[in-house]
Protein backbone atom coordinates (compact mmCIF):
# COMPACT_ATOMS: atom_id res chain seq x y z
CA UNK A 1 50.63 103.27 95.15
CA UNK A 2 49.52 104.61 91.76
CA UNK A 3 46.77 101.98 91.16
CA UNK A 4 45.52 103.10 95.20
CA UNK A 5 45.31 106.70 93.59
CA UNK A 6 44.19 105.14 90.35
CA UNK A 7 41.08 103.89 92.22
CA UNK A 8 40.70 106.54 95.23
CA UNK A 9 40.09 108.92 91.59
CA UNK A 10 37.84 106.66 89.75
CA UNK A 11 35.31 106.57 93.36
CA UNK A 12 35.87 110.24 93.94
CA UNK A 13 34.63 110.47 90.22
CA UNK A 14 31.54 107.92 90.68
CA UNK A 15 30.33 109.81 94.04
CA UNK A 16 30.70 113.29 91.98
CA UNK A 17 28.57 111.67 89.54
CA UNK A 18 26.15 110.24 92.32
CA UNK A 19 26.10 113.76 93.71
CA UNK A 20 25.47 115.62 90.35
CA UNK A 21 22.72 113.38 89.49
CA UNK A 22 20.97 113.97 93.17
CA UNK A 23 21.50 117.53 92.95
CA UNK A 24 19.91 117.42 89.23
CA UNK A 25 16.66 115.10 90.61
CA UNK A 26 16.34 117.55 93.24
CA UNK A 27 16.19 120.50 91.68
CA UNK A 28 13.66 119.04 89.53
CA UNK A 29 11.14 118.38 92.14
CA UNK A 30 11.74 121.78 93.50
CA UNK A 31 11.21 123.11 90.00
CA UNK A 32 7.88 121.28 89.20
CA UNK A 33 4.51 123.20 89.22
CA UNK A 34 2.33 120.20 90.52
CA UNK A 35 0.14 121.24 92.98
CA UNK A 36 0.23 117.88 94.53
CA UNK A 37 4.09 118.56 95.59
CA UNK A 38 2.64 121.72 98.49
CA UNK A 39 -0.93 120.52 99.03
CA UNK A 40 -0.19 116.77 99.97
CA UNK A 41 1.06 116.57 103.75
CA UNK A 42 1.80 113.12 102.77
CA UNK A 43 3.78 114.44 99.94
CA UNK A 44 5.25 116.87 102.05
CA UNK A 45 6.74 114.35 104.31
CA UNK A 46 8.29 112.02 101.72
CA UNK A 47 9.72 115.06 99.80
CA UNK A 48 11.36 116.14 103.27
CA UNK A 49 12.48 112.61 103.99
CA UNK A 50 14.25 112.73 100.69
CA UNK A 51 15.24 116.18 100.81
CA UNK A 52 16.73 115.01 104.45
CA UNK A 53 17.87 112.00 103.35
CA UNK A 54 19.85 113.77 100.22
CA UNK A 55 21.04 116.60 102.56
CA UNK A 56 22.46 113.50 104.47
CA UNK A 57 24.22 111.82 101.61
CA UNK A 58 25.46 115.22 100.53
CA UNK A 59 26.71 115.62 104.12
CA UNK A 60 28.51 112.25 103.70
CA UNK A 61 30.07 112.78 100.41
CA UNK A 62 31.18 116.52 101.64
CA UNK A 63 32.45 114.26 104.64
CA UNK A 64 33.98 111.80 102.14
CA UNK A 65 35.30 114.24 100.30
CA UNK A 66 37.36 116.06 103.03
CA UNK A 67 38.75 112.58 104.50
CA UNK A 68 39.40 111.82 101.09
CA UNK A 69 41.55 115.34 100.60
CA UNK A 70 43.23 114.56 103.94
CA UNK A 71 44.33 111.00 103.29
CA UNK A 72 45.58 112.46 99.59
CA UNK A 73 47.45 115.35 101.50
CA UNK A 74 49.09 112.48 103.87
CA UNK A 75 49.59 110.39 101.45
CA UNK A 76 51.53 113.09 99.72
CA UNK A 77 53.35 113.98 102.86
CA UNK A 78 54.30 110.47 103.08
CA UNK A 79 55.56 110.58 99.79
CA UNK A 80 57.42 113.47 100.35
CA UNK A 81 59.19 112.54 103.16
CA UNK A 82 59.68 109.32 101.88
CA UNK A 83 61.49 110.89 98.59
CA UNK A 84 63.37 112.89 101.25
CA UNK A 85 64.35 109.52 102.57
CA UNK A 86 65.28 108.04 99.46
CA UNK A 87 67.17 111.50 98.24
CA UNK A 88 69.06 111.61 102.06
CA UNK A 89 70.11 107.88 101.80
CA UNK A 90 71.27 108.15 98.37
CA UNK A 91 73.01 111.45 99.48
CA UNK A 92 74.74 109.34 101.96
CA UNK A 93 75.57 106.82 99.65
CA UNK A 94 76.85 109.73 97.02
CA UNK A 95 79.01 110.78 99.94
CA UNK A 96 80.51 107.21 101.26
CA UNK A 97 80.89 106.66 97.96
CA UNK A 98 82.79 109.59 97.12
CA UNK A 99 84.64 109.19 100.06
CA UNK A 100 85.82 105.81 99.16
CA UNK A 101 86.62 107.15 95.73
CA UNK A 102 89.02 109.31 97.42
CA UNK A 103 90.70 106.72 99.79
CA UNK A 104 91.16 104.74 96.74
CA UNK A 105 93.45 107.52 95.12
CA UNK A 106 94.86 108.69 98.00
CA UNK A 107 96.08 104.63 98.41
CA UNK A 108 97.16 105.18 94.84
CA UNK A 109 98.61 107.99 95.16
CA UNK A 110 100.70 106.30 97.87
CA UNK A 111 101.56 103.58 96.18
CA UNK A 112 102.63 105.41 93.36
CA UNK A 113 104.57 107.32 95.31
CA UNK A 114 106.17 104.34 97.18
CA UNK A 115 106.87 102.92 94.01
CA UNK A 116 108.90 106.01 92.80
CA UNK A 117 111.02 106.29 95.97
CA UNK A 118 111.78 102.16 95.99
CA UNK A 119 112.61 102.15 92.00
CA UNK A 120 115.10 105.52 92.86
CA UNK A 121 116.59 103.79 95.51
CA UNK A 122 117.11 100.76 93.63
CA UNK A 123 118.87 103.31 90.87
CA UNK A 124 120.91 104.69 93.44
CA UNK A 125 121.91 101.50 94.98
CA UNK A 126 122.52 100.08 91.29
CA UNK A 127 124.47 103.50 90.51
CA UNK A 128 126.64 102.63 93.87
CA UNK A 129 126.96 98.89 92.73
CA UNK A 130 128.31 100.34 89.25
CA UNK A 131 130.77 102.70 91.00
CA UNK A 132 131.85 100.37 93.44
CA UNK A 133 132.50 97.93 90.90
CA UNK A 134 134.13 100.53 88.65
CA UNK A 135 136.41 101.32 91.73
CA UNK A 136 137.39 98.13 92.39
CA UNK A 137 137.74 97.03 88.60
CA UNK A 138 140.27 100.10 88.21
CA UNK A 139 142.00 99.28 91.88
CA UNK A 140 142.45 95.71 90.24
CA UNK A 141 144.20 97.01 87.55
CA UNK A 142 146.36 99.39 89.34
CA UNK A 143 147.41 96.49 91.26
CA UNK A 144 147.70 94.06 87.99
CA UNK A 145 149.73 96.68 86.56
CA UNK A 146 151.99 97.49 90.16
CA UNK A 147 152.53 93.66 90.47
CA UNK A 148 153.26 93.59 86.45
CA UNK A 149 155.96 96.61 87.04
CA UNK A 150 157.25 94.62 90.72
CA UNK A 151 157.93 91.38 88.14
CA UNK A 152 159.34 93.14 85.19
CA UNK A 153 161.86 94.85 87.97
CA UNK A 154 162.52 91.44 89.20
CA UNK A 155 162.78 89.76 86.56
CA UNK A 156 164.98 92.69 85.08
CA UNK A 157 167.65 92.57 88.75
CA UNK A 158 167.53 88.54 88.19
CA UNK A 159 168.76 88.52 84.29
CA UNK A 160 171.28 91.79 85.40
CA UNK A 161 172.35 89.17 88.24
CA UNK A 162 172.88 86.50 85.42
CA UNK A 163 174.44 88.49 83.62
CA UNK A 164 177.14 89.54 86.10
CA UNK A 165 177.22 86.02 87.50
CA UNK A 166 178.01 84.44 83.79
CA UNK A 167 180.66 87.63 82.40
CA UNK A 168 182.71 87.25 85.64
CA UNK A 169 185.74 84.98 85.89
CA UNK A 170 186.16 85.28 89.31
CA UNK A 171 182.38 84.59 90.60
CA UNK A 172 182.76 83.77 94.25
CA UNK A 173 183.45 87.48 94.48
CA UNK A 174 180.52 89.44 96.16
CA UNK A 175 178.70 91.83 94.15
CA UNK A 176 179.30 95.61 95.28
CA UNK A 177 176.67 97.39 97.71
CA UNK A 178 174.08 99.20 95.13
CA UNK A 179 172.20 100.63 97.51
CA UNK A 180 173.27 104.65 98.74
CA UNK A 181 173.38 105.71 102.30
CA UNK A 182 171.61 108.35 103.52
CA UNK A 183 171.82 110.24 106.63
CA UNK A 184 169.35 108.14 108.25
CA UNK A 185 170.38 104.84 107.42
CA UNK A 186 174.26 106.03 109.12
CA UNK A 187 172.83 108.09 112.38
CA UNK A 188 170.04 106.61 113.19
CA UNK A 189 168.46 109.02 115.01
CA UNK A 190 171.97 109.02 116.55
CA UNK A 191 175.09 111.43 117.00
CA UNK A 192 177.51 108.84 116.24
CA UNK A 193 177.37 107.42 113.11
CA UNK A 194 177.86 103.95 112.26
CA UNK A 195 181.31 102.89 111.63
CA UNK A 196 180.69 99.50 111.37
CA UNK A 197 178.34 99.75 108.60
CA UNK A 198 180.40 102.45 106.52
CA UNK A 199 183.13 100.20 106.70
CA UNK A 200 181.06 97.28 105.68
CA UNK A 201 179.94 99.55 102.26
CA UNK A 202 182.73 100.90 101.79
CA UNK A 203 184.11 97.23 101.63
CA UNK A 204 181.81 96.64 98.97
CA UNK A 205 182.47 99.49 97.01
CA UNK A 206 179.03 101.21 98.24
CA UNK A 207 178.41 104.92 97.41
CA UNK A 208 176.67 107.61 100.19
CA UNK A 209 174.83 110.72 99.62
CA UNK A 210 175.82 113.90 99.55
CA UNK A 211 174.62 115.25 102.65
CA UNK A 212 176.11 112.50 104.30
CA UNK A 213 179.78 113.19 103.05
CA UNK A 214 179.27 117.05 104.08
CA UNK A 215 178.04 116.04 107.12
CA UNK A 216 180.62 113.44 107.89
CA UNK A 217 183.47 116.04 106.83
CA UNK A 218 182.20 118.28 109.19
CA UNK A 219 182.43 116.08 112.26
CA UNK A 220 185.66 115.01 110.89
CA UNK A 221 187.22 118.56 110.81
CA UNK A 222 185.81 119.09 114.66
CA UNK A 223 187.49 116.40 115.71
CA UNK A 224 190.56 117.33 114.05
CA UNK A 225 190.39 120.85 115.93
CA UNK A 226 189.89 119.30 119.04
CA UNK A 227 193.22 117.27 118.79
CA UNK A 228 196.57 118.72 120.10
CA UNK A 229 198.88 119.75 117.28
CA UNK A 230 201.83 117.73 117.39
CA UNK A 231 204.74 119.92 117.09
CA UNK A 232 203.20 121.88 119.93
């Protein structure tokens, strides 16, 4: 495109020149005293033939010269619009491109953010692991401990069993009742007590609570009351 305008220059340059050098030959002849130039009919003619002729070449180049000026203002239209094209595509591109940019850290952005939330629910799950474990490390050793305390009592009644079975002489003897009765263990959920069972512990040598001997002397007096006095 710039050697086209390059060239289109260089022949609107030569014509000028053509035209200049016309215009100079003519004025020339119209300048010069020679009476041969207005006498001459022949001369006459030729001189209007060229004077014609140049009037028709100036005609032309003025012609030229105004095609020439349109094509240039086309041509510059054309390039106008076309660096409108160029500016609006690349605009477009700018744009696309920007909004890509944007997708791309909004994607991040997600990710990121999906990243945080999975590595704080893997430190809450790990915390809960911890704990749990914790929990279940000190349950263990509660129960270690319960089952340790369980075996030391054992082992404690066995040797206290030993050592009554070994220091007595008289061993087929049984041992006496160590547990106490309570209230519940006599009623149960009864009004009568159990006679058979107090006489069993009391066989054995057992011992009752307290509550249970008021309790039993109370019943006992009532039914004492009840009865008919004998000297009546």
């Amino acid at each position: 495109m710039d050697e086209e305008l390059q060239q289109l220059k260089l022949e609107y340059e030569r014509r000028a020149e053509l035209r200049r050098q016309e215009r100079e030959r003519l004025r020339k002849v119209q300048d010069d005293p020679s009476p041969q130039v207005t006498d001459s009919p022949s001369l006459r003619t030729k001189d209007q033939r060229v004077i014609d002729r140049k009037k028709e070449k100036q005609h032309e180049l003025e012609k030229w010269e105004q095609e020439l000026k349109q094509n240039q203002d086309e041509r510059t239209i054309r390039q106008q619009e076309r660096r409108r094209a160029v500016e609006e595509q690349l605009r477009k591109e700018e744009e696309e491109e920007n909004k890509k940019r944007e997708e791309r850290r909004e994607a991040m952005n997600k990710r990121r953010e999906q990243r945080e939330k999975r590595r704080q629910e893997q430190e809450l799950e790990a915390n809960d692991f911890k704990a749990r474990l914790e929990r279940e490390s000190h349950e263990r050793e509660e129960q270690i401990k319960r089952e340790k305390e369980a075996l030391q009592k054992l082992q404690a009644e066995r040797e206290q069993e030993e050592r009554y079975l070994n220091g007595r002489v008289i061993d087929w003897v049984p041992f006496p009742a160590y547990n106490v009765l309570s209230v519940d263990d006599v009623y149960r959920n009864n009004s009568i007590p159990d006679a058979a069972l107090l006489q069993e512990h009391f066989r054995r040598e057992g011992k009752i609570k307290e509550d249970l001997v008021l309790r039993l002397l109370k019943e006992f007096v009532e039914v004492l009351r009840a009865e008919p006095n004998l000297l009546k």
